[in-house]
Protein backbone atom coordinates (compact mmCIF):
# COMPACT_ATOMS: atom_id res chain seq x y z
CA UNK A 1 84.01 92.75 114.98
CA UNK A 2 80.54 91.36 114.14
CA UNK A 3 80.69 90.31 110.22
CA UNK A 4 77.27 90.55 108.61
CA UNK A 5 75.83 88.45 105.69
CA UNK A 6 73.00 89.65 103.12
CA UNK A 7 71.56 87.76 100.10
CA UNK A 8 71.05 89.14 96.79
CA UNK A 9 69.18 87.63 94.64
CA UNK A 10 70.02 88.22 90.92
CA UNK A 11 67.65 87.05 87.91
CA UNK A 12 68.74 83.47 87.49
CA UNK A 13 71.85 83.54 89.18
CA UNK A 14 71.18 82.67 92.66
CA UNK A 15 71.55 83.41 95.52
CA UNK A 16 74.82 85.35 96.00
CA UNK A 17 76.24 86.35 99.76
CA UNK A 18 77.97 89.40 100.37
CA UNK A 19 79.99 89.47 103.66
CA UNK A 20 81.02 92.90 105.52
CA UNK A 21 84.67 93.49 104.85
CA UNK A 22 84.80 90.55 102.19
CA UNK A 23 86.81 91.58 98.96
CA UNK A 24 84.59 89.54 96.87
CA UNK A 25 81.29 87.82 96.71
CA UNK A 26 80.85 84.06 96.75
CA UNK A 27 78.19 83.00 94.54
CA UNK A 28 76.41 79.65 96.07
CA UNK A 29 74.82 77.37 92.85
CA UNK A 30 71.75 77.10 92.10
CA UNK A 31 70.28 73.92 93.90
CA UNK A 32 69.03 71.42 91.83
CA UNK A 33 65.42 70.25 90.63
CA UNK A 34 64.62 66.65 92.46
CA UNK A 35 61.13 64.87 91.69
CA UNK A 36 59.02 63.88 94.76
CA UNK A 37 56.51 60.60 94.12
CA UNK A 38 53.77 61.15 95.89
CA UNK A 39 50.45 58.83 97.10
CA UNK A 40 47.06 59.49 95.17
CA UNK A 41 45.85 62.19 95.95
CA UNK A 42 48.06 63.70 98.10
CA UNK A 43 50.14 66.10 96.17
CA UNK A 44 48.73 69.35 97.90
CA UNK A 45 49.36 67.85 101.37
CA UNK A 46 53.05 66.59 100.48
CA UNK A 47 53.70 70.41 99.03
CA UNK A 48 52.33 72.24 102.27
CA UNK A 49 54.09 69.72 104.17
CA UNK A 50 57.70 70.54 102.44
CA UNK A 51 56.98 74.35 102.47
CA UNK A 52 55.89 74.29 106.48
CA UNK A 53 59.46 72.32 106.91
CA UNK A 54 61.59 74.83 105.07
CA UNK A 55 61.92 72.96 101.52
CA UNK A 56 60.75 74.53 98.15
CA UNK A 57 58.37 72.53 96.58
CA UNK A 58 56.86 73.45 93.21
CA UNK A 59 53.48 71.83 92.14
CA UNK A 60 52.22 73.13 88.90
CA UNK A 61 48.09 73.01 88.41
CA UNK A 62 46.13 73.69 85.44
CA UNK A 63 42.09 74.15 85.24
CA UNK A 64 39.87 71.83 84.16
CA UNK A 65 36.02 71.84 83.88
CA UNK A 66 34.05 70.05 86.29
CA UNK A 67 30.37 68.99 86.40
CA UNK A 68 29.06 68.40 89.68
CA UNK A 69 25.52 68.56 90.87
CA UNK A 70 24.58 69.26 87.49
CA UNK A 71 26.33 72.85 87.55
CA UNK A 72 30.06 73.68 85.83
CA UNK A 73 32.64 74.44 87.79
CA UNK A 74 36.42 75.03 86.77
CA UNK A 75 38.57 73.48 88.99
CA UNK A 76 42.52 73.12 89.95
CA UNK A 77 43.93 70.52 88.88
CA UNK A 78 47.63 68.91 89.04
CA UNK A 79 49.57 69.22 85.85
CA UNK A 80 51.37 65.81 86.35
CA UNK A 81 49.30 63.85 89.29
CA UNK A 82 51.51 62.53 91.47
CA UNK A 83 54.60 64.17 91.15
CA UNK A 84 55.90 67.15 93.42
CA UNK A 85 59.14 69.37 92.59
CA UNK A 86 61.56 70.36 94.83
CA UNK A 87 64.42 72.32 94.13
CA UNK A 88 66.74 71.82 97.63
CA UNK A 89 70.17 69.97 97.61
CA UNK A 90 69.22 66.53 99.40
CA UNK A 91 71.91 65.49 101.48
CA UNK A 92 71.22 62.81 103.94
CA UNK A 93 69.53 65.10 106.51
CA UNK A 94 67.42 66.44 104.02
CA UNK A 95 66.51 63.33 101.95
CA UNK A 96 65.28 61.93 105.62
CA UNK A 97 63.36 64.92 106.54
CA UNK A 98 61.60 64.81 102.94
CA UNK A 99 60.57 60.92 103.82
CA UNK A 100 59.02 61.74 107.05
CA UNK A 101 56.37 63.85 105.44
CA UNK A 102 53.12 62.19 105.49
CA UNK A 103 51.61 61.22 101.32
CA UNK A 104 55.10 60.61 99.89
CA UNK A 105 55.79 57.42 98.37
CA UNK A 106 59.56 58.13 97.00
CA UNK A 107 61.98 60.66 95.62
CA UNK A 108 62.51 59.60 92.20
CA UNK A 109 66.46 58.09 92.04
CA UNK A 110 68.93 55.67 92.67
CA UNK A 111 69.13 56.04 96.67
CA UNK A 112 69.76 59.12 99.16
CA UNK A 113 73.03 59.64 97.18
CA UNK A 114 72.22 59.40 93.72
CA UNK A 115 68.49 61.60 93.26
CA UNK A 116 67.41 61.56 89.47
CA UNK A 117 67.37 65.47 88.37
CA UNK A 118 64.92 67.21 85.77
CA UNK A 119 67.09 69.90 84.27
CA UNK A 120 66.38 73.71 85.17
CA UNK A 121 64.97 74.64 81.44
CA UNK A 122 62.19 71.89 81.76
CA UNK A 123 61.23 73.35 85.19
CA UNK A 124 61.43 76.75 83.88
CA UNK A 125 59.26 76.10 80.80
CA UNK A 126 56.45 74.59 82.97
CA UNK A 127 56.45 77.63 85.40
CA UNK A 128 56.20 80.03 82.28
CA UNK A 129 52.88 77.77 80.97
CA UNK A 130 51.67 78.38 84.61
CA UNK A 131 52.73 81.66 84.97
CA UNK A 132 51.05 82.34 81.27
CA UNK A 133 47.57 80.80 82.74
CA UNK A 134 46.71 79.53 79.34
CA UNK A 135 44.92 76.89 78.70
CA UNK A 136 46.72 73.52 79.21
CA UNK A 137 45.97 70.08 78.95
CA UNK A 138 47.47 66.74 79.56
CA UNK A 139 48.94 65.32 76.81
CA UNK A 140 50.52 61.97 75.70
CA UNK A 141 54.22 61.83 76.00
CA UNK A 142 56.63 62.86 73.10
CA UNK A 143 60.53 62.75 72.06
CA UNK A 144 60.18 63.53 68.73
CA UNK A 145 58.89 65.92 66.60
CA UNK A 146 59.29 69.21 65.10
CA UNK A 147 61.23 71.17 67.30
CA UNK A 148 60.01 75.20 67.41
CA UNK A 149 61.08 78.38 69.57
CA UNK A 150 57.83 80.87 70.54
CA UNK A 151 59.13 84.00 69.61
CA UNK A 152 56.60 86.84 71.07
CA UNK A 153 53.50 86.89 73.38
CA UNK A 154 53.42 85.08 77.17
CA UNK A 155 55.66 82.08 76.26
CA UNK A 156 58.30 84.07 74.37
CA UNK A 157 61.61 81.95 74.40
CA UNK A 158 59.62 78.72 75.34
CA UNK A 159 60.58 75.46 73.38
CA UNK A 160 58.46 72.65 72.52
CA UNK A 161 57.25 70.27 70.17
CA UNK A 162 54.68 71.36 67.37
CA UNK A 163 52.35 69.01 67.44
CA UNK A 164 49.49 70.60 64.52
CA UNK A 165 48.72 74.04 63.18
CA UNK A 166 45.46 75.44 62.31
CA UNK A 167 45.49 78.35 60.02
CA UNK A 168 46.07 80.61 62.97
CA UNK A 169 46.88 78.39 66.10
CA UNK A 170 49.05 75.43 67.34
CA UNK A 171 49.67 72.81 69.68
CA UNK A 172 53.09 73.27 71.26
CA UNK A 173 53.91 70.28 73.94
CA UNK A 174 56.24 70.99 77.09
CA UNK A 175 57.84 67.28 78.10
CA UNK A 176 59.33 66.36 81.77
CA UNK A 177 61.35 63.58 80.04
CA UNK A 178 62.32 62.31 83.98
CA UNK A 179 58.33 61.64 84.38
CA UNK A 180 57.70 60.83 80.74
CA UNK A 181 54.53 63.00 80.93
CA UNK A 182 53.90 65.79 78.60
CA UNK A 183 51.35 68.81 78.55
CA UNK A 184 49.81 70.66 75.62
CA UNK A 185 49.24 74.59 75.32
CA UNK A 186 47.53 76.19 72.51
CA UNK A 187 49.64 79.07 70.81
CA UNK A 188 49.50 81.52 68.11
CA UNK A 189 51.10 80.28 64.73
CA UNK A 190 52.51 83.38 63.94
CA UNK A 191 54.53 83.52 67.06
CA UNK A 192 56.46 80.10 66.07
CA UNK A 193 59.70 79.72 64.47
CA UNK A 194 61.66 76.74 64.11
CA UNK A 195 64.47 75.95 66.23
């Protein structure tokens, strides 16, 4: 008797396989989120490379105005230049396979065995910003500060630092802490609460 396998994905939860005849499902975890360094200018060549090879890279962009032959232009630009996620578990195999891509300089770590990890609500916070397509800039990086929860609007739930208010908006600043790199979205004031 053939046995057959499907995936379901839930929200958050993962992939979960269901087996033909199985009494109950096994639920695999989540894989983690590892940080690819990449060479200068070579993050959008080190992502295609991962996806064409069966990884899942994640390389957040923001726009950014750019003057060139005298005419304005906004552009994509990487949120943190440089840097390329990728949310795989990285055995040995895999670590290898992610060095042989052409533009990487590192995975960020102690070795093959021991890759640093950026925790799933720091990668999940950057892909609502993106997601959001609000305006976002660089910004310098931050530990401490006035911690505050958006409560409505496109970054409902998101967490951040409050960095100033205007009578009606806000900075709020998203850290990576791995990368010590921060960004900066603009938000409405009224949406804030403190955490």
């Amino acid at each position: 008797m053939a046995v057959a396998a499907v995936e379901i994905f839930g929200a958050g939860a993962g992939p979960a396989v269901l087996s033909a005849g199985a009494e109950r499902a096994s639920i695999a975890p989540p894989a983690p989120w590892h940080v690819v360094w990449t060479h200068s200018q070579c993050d959008q060549l080190v992502c295609d490379q991962l996806t064409t090879r069966g990884f899942h890279p994640f390389f957040p962009s923001m726009g950014a105005w750019s003057t060139r032959a005298g005419r304005r232009r906004l552009i994509s630009v990487p949120m943190f230049p440089g840097y390329v996620f990728l949310n795989d578990a990285l055995d040995k195999a895999a670590h290898v396979e992610v060095r042989r891509a052409r533009g990487i300089a590192g995975i960020l770590g102690e070795g093959w065995d021991r890759p640093a990890q950026v925790p799933e609500e720091e990668i999940q916070a950057i892909r609502q910003v993106v997601d959001s397509r609000l305006p976002t800039l660089p910004h310098p990086y931050l530990t401490e500060g006035r911690r505050v929860r958006i409560a409505a609007g496109p970054l409902a739930g998101l967490e951040g630092i409050l960095v100033r208010a205007r009578p009606a908006r806000g900075l709020l600043v998203l850290s990576v802490h791995l990368l010590q790199r921060s960004v900066v979205v603009e938000v409405d004031w009224t949406h804030v609460m403190p955490v």
